[in-house]
Protein backbone atom coordinates (compact mmCIF):
# COMPACT_ATOMS: atom_id res chain seq x y z
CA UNK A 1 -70.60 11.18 -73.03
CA UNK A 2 -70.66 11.93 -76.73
CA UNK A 3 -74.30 11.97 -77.00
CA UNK A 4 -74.10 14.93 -74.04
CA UNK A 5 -71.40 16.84 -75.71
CA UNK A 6 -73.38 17.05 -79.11
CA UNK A 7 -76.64 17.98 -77.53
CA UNK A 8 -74.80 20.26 -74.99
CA UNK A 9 -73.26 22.05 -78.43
CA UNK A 10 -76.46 21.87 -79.99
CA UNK A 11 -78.53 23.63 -77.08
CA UNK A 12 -76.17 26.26 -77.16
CA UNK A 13 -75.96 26.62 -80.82
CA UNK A 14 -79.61 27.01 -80.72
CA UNK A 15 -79.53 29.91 -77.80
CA UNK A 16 -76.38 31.82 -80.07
CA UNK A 17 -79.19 32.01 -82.84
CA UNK A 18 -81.69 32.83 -80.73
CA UNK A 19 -79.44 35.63 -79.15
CA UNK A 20 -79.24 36.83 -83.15
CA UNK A 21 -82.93 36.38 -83.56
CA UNK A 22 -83.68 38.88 -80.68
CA UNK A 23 -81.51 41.65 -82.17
CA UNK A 24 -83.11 40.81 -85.68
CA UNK A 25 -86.59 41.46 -84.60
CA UNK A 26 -85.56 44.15 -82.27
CA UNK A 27 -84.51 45.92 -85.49
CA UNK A 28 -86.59 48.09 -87.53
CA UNK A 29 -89.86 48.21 -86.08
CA UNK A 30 -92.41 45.14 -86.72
CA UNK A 31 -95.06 46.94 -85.65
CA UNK A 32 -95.11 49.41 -88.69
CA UNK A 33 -95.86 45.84 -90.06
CA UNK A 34 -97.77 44.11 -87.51
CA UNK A 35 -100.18 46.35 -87.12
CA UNK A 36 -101.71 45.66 -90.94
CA UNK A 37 -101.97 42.01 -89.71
CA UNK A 38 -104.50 42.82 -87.47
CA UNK A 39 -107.55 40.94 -89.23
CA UNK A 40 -105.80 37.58 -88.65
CA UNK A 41 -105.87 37.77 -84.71
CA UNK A 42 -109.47 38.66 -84.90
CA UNK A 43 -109.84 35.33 -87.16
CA UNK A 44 -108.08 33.76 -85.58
CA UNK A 45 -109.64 34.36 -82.45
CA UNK A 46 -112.99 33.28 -83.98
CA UNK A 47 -111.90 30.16 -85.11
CA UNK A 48 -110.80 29.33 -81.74
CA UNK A 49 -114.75 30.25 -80.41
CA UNK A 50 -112.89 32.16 -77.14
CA UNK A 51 -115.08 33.06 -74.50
CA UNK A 52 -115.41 35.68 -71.92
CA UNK A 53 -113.47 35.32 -69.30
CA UNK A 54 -111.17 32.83 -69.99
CA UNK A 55 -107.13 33.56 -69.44
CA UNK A 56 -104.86 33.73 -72.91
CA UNK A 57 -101.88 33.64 -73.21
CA UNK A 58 -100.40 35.33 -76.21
CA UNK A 59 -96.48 33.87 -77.07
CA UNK A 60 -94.09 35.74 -79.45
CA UNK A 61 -97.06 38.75 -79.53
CA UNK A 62 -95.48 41.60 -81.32
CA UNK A 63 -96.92 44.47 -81.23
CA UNK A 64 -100.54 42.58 -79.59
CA UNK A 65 -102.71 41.62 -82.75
CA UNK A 66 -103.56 38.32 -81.22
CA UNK A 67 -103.35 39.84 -77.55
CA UNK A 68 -105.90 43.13 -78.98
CA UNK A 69 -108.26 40.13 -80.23
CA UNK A 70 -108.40 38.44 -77.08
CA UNK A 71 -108.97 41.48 -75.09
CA UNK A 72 -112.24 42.96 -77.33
CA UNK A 73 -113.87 39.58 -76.42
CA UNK A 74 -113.51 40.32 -72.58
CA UNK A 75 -110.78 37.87 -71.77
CA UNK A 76 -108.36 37.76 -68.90
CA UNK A 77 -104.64 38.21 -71.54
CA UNK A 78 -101.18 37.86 -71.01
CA UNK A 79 -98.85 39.18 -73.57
CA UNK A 80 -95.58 37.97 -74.23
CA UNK A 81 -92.47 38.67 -76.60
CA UNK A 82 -88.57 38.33 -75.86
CA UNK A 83 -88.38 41.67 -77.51
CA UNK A 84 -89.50 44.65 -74.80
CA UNK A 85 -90.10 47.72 -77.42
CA UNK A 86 -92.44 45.46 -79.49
CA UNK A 87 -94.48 44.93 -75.92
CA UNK A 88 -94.53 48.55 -75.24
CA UNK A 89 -96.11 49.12 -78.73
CA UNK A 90 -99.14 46.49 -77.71
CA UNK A 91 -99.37 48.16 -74.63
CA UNK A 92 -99.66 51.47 -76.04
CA UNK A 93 -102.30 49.91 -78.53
CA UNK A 94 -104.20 48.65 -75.32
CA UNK A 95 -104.01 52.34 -74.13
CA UNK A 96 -105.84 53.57 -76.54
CA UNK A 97 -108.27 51.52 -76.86
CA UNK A 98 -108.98 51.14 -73.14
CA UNK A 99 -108.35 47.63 -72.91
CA UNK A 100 -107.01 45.61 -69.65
CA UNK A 101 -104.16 43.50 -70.45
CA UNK A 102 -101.09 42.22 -68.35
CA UNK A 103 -97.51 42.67 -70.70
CA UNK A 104 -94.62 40.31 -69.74
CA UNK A 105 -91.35 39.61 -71.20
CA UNK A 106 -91.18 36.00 -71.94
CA UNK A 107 -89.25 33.45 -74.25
CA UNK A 108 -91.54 31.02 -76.13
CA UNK A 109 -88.81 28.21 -74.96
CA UNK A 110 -89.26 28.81 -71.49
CA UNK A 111 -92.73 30.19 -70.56
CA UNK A 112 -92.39 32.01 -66.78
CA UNK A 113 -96.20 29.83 -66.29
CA UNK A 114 -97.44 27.10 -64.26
CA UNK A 115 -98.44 24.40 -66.03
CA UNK A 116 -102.03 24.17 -67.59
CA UNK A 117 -102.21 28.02 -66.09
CA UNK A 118 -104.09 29.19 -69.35
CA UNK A 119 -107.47 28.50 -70.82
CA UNK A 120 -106.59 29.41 -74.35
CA UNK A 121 -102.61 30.24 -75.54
CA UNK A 122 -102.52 31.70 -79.30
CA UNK A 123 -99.56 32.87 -81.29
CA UNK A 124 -100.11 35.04 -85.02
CA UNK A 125 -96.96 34.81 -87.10
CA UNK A 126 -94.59 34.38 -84.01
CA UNK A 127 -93.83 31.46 -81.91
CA UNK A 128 -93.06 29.71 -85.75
CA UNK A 129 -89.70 31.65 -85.49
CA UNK A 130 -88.56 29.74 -82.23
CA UNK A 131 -85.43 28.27 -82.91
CA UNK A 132 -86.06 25.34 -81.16
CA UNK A 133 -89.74 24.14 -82.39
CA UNK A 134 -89.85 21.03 -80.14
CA UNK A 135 -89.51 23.27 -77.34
CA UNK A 136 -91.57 26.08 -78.17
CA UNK A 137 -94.62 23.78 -79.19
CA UNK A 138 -94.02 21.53 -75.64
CA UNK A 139 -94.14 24.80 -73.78
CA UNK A 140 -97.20 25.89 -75.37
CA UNK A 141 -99.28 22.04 -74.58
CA UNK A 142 -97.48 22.53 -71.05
CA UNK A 143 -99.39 25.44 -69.88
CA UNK A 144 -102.78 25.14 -71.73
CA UNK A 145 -105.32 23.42 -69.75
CA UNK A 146 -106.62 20.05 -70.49
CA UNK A 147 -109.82 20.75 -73.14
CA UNK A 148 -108.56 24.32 -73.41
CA UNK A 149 -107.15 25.44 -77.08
CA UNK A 150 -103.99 26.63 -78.67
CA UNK A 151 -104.12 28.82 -81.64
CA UNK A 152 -101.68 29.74 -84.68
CA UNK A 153 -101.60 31.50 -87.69
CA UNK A 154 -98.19 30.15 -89.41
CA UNK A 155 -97.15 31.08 -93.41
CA UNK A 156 -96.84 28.24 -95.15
CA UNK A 157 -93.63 27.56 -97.37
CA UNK A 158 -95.11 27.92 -100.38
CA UNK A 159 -96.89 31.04 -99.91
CA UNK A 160 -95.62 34.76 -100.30
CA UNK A 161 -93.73 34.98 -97.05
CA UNK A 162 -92.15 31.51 -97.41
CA UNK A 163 -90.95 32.33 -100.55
CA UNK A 164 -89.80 35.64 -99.53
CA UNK A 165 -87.66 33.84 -96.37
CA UNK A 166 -86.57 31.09 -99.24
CA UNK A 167 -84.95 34.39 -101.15
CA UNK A 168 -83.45 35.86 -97.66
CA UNK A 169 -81.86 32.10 -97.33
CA UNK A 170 -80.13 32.37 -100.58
CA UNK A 171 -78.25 35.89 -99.98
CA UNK A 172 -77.83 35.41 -96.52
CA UNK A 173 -77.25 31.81 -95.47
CA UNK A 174 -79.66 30.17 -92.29
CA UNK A 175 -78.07 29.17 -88.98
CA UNK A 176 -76.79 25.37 -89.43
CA UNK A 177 -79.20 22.97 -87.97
CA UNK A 178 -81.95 25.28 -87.56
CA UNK A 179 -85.62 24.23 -88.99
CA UNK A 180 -87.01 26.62 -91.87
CA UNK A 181 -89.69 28.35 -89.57
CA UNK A 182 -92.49 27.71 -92.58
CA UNK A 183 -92.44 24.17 -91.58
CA UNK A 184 -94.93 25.50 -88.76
CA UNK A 185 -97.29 26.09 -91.79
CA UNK A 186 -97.04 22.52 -92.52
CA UNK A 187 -99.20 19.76 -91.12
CA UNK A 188 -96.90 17.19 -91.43
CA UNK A 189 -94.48 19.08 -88.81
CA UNK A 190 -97.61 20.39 -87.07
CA UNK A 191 -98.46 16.89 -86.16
CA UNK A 192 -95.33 15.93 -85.17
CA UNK A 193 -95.71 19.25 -83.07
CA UNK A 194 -98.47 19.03 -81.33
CA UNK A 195 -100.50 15.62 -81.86
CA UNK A 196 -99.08 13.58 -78.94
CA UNK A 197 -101.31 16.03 -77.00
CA UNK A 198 -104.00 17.05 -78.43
CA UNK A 199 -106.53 17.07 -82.11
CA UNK A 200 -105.71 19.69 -84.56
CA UNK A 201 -107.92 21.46 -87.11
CA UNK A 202 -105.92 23.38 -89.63
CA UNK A 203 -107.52 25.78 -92.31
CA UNK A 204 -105.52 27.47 -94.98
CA UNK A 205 -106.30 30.90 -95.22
CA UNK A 206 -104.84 34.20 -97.13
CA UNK A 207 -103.98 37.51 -96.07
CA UNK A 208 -103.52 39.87 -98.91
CA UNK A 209 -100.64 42.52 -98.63
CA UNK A 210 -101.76 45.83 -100.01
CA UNK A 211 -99.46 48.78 -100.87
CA UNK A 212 -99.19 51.45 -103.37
CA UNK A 213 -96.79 49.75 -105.64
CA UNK A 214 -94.10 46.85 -105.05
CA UNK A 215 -91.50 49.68 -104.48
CA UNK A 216 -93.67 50.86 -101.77
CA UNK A 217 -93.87 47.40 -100.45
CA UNK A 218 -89.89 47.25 -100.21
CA UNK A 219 -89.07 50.58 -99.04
CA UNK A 220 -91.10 49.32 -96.08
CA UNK A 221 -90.20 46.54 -95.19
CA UNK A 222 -86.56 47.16 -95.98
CA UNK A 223 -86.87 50.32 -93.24
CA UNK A 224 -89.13 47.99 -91.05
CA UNK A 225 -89.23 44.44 -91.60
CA UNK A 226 -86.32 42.74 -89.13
CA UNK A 227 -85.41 40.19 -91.37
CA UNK A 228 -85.52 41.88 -94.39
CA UNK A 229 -83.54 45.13 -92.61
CA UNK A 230 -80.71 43.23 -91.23
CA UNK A 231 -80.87 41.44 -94.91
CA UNK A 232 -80.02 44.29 -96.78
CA UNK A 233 -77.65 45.90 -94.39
CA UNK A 234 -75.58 42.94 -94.66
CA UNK A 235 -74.86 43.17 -98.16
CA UNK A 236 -72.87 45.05 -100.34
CA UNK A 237 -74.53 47.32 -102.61
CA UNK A 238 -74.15 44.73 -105.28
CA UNK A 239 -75.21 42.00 -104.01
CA UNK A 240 -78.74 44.44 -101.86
CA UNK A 241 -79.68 45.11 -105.53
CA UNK A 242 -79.48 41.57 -106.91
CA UNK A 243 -81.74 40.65 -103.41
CA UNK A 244 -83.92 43.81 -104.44
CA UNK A 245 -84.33 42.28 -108.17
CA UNK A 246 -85.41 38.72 -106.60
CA UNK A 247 -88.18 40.51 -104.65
CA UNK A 248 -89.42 42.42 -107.26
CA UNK A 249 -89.53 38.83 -109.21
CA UNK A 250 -91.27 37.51 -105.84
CA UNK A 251 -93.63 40.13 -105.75
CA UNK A 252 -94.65 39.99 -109.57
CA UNK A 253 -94.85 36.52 -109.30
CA UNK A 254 -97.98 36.67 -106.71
CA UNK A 255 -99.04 40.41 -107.60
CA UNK A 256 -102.97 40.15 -108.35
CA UNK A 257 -103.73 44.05 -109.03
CA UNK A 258 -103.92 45.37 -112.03
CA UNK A 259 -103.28 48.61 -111.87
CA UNK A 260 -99.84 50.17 -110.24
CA UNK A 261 -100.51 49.06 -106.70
CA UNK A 262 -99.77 45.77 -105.24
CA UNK A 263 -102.26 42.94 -103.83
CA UNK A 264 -100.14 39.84 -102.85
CA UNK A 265 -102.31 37.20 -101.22
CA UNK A 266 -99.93 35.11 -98.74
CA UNK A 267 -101.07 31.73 -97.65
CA UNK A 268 -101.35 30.86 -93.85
CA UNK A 269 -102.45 27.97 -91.87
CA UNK A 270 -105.10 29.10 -89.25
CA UNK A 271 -104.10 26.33 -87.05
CA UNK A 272 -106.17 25.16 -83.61
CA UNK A 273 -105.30 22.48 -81.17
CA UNK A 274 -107.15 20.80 -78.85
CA UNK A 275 -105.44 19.65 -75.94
CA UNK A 276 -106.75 16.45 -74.75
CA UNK A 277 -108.24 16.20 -71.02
């Protein structure tokens, strides 16, 4: 009976941060964002060798990178997000580009699928945020198809944006028992993720963040950036400078221009998975 009550408390720990999560990224607008990530679904996308045809699913989409990707290469795509204005911002993208997909609310811990349903399911900088990862990756083996492929691109902990959540987690303290999401940009966890069901094939790659200056780079993603919004509205004006001064650090710490713009390459894991037959 005690083992039930702790995992009973646990589970619904879990869904009270997930319930936070929701109005995080709901904040701002990650679009403004997402839509400069837009090389890495098309990489992505390669890496995975999609065909024609086949059904994707995108989980956690945003604003459609991923889900845009799939859809230029003639595939039959499902997008999904537990946040409904960042789906209405892929679908407008679609829109405009003329391209057929299907947009459904969905949470990564409970995919509305059948099982093996989808040829290919991919996820850019989004399902890594699950709360519960054990879930979220079993979902995603549960309704790929045996031989088909899942596909991530997760930040790594020791690149730019896991060093920029490391300085969020000192001036605003993480949910107890909650998994740093970077660990998705690990192979160790990755394996213990996904290997019981199928091969992975991880690459580390970089995506360089280019803006007029670091001050650009913050007055953006403080207006835009969910996590970093909510950060600074937090605080007291004290304590948002003193967050502002470690990001400046951050930023000049990984800043490769040389002139008064800013180039930050941040390391990712172009991850693929092989589900075995």
């Amino acid at each position: 009976m005690q083992n039930i009550s702790a995992a009973n408390e646990l589970a619904s720990g879990l869904e009270a941060v997930k319930a936070r999560q929701q109005a995080t990224w709901a904040s701002g607008d990650y679009a403004v964002i997402g839509t400069s990530l837009q090389i890495v679904g098309e990489s992505l996308l390669e890496a995975m060798d999609i065909r024609s045809g086949q059904k994707v699913l995108d989980v956690a989409a945003g604003n459609g990178n991923a889900t845009l990707a799939a859809a230029r290469r003639w595939c039959e795509v499902t997008s999904t997000d537990y946040v409904p204005a960042l789906l209405e911002r892929g679908r407008a993208r679609a829109q405009a580009d003329g391209l057929n997909v299907k947009f459904q609310p969905a949470d990564a811990e409970a995919l509305p699928f059948a099982n093996n349903e989808f040829d290919a399911v991919v996820s850019t900088f989004g399902v890594m945020f699950t709360p519960n990862q054990d879930l979220a990756a079993a979902e995603m083996l549960r309704v790929c198809k045996p031989g088909g492929k899942i596909g991530m691109a997760n930040w790594t902990p020791g690149g730019f944006v896991g060093q920029l959540f490391k300085i969020i987690g000192k001036h605003i303290p993480p949910a107890a028992g909650v998994k740093p999401a970077s660990l998705w940009g690990t192979e160790a966890r990755l394996a213990e993720l996904f290997s019981s069901g199928g091969t992975i094939a991880v690459t580390p790659e970089v995506f360089n963040f280019r803006y007029r200056s670091p001050s650009h780079w913050i007055d953006v993603f403080r207006s835009w950036y969910g996590p970093v919004h909510k950060a600074f509205a937090a605080l007291a004006e004290p304590q948002q400078q003193e967050l502002e001064s470690d990001l400046r650090e951050l930023i000049a710490r990984f800043n490769r221009a040389e002139d008064d713009t800013m180039v930050v390459p941040s390391e990712y894991l172009e991850v693929v998975v092989t589900v075995l037959k």
